[in-house]
Structure formats: C-alpha cells, structure tokens
C-alpha atoms as a PDB file:
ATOM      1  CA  UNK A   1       8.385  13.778 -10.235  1.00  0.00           C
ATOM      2  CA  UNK A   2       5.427  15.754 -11.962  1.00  0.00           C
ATOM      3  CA  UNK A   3       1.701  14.584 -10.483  1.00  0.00           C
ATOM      4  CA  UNK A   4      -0.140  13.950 -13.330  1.00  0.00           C
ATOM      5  CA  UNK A   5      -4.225  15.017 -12.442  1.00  0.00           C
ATOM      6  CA  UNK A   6      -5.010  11.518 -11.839  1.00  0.00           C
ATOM      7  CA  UNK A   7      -2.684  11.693  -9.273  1.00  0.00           C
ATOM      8  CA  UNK A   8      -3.374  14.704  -7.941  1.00  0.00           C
ATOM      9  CA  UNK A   9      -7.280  14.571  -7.575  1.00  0.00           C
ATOM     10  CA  UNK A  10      -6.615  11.067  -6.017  1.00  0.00           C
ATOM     11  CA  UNK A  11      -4.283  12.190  -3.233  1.00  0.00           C
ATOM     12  CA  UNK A  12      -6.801  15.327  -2.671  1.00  0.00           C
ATOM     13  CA  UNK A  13      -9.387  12.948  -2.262  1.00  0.00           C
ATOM     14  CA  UNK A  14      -7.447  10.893   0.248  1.00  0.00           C
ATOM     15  CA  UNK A  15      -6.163  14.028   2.184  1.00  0.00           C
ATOM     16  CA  UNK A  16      -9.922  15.273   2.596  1.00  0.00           C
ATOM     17  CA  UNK A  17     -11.427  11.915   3.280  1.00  0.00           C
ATOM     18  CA  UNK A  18      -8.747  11.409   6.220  1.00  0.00           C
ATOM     19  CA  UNK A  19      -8.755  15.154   7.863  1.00  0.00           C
ATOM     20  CA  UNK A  20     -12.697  15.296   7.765  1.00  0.00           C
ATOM     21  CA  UNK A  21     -12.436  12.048   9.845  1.00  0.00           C
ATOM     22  CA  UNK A  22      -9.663  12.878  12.114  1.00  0.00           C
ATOM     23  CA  UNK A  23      -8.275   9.702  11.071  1.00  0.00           C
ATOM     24  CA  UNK A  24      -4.453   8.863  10.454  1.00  0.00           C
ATOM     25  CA  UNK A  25      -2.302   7.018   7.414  1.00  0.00           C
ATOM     26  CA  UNK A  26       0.497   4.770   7.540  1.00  0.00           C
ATOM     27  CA  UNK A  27       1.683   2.508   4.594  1.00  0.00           C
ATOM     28  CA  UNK A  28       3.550  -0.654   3.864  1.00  0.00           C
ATOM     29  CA  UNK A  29       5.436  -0.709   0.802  1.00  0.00           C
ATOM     30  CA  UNK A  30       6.736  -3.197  -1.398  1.00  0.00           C
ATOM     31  CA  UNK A  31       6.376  -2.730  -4.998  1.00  0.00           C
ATOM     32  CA  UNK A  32       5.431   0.902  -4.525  1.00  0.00           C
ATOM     33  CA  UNK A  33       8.799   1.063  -3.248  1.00  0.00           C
ATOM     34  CA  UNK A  34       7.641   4.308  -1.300  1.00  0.00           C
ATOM     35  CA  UNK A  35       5.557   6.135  -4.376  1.00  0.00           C
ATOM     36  CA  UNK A  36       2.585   6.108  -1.819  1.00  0.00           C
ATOM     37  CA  UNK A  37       4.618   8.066   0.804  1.00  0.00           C
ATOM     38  CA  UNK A  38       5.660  10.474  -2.098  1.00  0.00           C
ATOM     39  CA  UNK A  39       2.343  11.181  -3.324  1.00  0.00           C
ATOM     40  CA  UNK A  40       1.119  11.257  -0.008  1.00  0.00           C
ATOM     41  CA  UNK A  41       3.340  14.239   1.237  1.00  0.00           C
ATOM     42  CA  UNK A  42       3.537  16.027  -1.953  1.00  0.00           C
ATOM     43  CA  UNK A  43       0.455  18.111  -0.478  1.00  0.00           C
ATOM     44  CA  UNK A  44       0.598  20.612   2.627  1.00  0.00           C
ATOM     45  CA  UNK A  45      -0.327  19.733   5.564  1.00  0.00           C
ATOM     46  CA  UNK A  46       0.148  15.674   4.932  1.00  0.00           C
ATOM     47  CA  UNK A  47       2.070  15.887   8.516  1.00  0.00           C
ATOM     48  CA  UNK A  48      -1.721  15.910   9.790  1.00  0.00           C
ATOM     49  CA  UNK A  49      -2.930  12.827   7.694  1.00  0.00           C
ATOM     50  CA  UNK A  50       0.619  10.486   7.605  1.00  0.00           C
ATOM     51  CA  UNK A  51       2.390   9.044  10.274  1.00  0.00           C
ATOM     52  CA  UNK A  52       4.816   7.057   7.719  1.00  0.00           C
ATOM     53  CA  UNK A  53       5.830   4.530   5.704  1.00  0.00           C
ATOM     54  CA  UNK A  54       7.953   1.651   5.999  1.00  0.00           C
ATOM     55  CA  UNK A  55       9.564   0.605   2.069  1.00  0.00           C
ATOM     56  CA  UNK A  56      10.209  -3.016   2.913  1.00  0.00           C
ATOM     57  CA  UNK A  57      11.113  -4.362  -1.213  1.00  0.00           C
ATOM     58  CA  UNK A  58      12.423  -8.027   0.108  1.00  0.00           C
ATOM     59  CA  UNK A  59      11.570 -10.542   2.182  1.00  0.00           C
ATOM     60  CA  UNK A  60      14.166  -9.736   5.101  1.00  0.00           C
ATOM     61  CA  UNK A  61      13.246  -6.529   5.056  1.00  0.00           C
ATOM     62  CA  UNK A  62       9.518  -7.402   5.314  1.00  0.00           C
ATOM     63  CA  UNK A  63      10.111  -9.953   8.514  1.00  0.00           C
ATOM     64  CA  UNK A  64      12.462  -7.139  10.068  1.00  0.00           C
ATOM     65  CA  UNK A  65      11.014  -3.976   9.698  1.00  0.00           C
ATOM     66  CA  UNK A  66       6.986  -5.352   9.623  1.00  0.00           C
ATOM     67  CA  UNK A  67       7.203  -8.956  11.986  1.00  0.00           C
ATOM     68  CA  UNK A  68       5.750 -10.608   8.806  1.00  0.00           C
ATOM     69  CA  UNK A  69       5.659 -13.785   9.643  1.00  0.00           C
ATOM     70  CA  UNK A  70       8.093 -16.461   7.937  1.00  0.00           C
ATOM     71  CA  UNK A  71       5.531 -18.780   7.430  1.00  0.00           C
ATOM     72  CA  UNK A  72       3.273 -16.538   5.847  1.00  0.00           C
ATOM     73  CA  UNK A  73       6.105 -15.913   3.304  1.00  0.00           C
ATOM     74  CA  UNK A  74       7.592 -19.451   3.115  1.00  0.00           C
ATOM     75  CA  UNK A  75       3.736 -20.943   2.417  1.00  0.00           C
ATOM     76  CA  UNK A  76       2.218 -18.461   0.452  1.00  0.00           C
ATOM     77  CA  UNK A  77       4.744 -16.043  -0.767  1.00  0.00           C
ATOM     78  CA  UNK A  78       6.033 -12.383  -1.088  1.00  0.00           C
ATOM     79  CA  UNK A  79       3.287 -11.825  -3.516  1.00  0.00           C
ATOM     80  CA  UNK A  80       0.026 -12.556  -1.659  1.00  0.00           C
ATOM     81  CA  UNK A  81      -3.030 -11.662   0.077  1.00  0.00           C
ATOM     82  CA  UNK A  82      -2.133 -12.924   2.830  1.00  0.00           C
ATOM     83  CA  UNK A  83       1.138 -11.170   3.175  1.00  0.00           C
ATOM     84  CA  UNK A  84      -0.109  -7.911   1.852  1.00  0.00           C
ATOM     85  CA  UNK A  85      -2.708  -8.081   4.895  1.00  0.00           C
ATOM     86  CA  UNK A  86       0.002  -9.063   7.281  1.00  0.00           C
ATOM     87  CA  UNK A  87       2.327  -5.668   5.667  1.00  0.00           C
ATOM     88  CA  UNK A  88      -1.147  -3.663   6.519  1.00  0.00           C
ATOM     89  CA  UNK A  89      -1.754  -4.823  10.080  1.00  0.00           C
ATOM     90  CA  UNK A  90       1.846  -4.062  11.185  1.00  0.00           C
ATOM     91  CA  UNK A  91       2.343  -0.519   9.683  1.00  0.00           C
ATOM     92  CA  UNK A  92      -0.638   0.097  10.811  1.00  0.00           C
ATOM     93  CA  UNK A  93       0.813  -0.295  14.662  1.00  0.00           C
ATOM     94  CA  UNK A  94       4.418   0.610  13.814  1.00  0.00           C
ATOM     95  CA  UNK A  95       3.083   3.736  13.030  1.00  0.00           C
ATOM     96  CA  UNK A  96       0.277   3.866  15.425  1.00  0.00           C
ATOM     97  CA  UNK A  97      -2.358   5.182  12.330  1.00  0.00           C
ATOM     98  CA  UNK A  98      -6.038   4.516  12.287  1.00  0.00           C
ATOM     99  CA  UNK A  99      -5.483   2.890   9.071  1.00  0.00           C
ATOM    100  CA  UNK A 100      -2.652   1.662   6.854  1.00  0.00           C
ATOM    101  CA  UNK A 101      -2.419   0.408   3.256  1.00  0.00           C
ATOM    102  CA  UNK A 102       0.156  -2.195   1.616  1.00  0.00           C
ATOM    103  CA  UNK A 103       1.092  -3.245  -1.539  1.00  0.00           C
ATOM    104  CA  UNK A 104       3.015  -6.201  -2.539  1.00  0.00           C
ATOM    105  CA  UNK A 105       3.214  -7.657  -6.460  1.00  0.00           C
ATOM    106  CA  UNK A 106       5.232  -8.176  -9.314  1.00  0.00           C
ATOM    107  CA  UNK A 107       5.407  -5.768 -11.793  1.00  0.00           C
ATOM    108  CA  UNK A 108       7.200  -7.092 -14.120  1.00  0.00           C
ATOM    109  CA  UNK A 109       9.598  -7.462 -16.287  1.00  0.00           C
ATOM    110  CA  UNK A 110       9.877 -10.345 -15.117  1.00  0.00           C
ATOM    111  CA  UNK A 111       7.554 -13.134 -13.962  1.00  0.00           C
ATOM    112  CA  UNK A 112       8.829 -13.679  -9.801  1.00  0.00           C
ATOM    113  CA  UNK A 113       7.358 -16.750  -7.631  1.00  0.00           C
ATOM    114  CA  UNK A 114       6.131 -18.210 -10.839  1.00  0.00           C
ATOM    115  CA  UNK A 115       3.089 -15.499 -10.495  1.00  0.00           C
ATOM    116  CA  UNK A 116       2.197 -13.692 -13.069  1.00  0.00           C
ATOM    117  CA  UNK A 117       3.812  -9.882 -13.928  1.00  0.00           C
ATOM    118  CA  UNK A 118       1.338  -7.579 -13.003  1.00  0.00           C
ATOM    119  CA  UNK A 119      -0.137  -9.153 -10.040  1.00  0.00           C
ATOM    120  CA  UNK A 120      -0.383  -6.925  -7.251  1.00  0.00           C
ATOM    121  CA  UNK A 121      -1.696  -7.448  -3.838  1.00  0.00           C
ATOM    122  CA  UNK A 122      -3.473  -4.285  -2.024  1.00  0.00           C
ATOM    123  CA  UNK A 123      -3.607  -4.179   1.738  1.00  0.00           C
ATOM    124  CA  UNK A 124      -6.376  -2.495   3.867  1.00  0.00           C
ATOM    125  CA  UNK A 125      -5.910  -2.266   7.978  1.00  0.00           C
ATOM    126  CA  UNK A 126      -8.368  -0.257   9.566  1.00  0.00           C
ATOM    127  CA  UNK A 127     -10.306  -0.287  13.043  1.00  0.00           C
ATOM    128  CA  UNK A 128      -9.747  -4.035  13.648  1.00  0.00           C
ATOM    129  CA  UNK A 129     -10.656  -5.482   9.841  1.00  0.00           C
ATOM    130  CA  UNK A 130      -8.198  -6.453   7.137  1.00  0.00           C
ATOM    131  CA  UNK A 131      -8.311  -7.305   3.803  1.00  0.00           C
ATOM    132  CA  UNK A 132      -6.771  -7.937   0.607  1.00  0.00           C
ATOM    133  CA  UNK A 133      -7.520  -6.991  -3.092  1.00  0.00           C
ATOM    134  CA  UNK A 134      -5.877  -8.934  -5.963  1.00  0.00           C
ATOM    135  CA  UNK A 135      -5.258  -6.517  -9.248  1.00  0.00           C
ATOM    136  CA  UNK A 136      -3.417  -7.638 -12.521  1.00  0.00           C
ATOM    137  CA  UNK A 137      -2.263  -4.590 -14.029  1.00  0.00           C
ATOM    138  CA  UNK A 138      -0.599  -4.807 -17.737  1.00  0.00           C
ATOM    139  CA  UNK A 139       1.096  -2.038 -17.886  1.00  0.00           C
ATOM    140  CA  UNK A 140       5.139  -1.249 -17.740  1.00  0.00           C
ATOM    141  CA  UNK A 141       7.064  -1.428 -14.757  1.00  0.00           C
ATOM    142  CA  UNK A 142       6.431   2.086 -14.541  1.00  0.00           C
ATOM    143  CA  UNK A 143       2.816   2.318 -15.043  1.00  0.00           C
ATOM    144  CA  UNK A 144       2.116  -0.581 -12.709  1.00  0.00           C
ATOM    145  CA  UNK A 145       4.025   1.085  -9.926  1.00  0.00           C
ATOM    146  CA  UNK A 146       1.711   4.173 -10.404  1.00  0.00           C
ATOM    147  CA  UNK A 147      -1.686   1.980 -11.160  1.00  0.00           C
ATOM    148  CA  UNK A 148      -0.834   0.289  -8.168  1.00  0.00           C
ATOM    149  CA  UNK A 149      -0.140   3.483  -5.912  1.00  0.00           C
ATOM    150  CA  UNK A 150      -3.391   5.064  -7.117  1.00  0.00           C
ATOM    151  CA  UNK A 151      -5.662   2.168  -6.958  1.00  0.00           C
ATOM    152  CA  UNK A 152      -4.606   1.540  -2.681  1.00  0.00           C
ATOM    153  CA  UNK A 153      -5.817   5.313  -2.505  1.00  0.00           C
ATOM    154  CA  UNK A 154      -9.103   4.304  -4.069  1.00  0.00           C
ATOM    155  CA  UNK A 155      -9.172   0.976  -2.314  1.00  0.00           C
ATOM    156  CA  UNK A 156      -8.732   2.510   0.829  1.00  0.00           C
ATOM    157  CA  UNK A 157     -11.065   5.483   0.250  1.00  0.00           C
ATOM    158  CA  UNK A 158     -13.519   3.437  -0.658  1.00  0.00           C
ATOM    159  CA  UNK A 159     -13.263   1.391   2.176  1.00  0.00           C
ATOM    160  CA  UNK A 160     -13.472   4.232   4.521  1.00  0.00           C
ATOM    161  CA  UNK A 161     -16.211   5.723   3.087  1.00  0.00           C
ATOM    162  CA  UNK A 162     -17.998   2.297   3.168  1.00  0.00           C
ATOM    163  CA  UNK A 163     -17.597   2.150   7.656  1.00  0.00           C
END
C-alpha cells in the first residue's frame, strides 16, 4: 500500500508527538481492520512508539481478545461509544501503552445494527480518561477505512497535546 501525504504527515506527526513524550501506542481495531497498525509501523523506529494492535472485526472476537463486556454489546451495540471506549481501555492494558486508540463503525455498503453507513466510533484511553468521538464519514468502503484511520491519529494527537 502507497501512503498518500495525508497519510504520511499524519503518522509523522503521531510518531513525534509520542517519542518527544516518552509515551507508548496500542490500538483496538475494528473497522480499521488493522490499517492503524500498518500506518503506524510503516515508519522506522515505530518499535519505540507501538506496543500493538489487537484487529478484533466481530463481536466474539471483541469479548475474547479485549474483555468487552457482553452487555455493553448486547445494549448498545458493536457500533458505539460506549464500546469503542471499552476497545480503548483494554488495548490500552493488553498492551501495557500509555495510550491506545479504537475504532468501531460501519462503513458501509451496507447499513449494520440499523445505524447508519458511515458511522464510526473513535476511541481515546489515556492516563486514566476515556472517551469517544462519533464521525459519519460518506465516503466508500475504502475511503472510510482510511478517513477513519487518519482522523484516530488526529483525535488522539489532539488529545495529547491538549493534557
């Protein structure tokens, strides 16, 4: 896969943000389906920066691999905040990272969960606080899997630029 410069100036971004704080990745990955972990490593020296991701695409997978809870999935769904902050909390100690990011959605053909395609969920774990950002891409499968990889890098730049 060729890194367009979107791609590449965010992943620099990330990789500078995270070494000039000594501070350590892991991910969560859903409808990424590991793009994050590709980008990620595409750059030398991401073995200082990632500890890992953990490509969890259904929900069996998810309660497995990440100890999301079945209630979280049974009352609010794959696609949601709250699972997407659940995916973020427990990569974050699978991997034992400073931080971790998930991502969770639908992006498309397809409408899944009777949500709507596009709808993505972005999770943020870092020092103790957790959150969620909703997005609604519009894009192809394609582009949405890409929008969504690029916009946890921001949402988690942001973040820890913000602490």
């Amino acid at each position: 896969m060729i890194m367009d410069e979107n791609e590449i100036k965010a992943v620099e971004m990330l990789h500078d943000l995270l070494k000039s704080r000594g501070l350590r990745l892991a991910a969560a990955e859903s409808c990424t389906a590991g793009l994050i972990g590709h980008l990620v490593t595409t750059l030398s020296g991401s073995s200082a920066i990632f500890n890992g991701t953990a490509v969890c695409y259904n929900n069996d997978a998810k309660m497995a691999v990440l100890g999301v809870q079945p209630a979280t999935l049974d009352q609010y769904g794959a696609i949601s905040s709250e699972t997407a902050i659940e995916m973020a909390e427990r990569a974050r100690f699978l991997f034992d990272a400073d931080c971790a990011v998930s991502t969770t959605g639908n992006l498309g053909p397809d409408a899944q969960e009777d949500k709507q395609v596009g709808l993505v969920y972005i999770g943020i774990s870092y020092k103790g606080y957790t959150d969620a950002v909703e997005l609604v891409l519009d894009g192809s499968r394609l582009e949405n899997r890409q929008q969504a990889a690029l916009a946890a890098f921001d949402l988690l730049c942001s973040f820890i630029k913000s602490k």
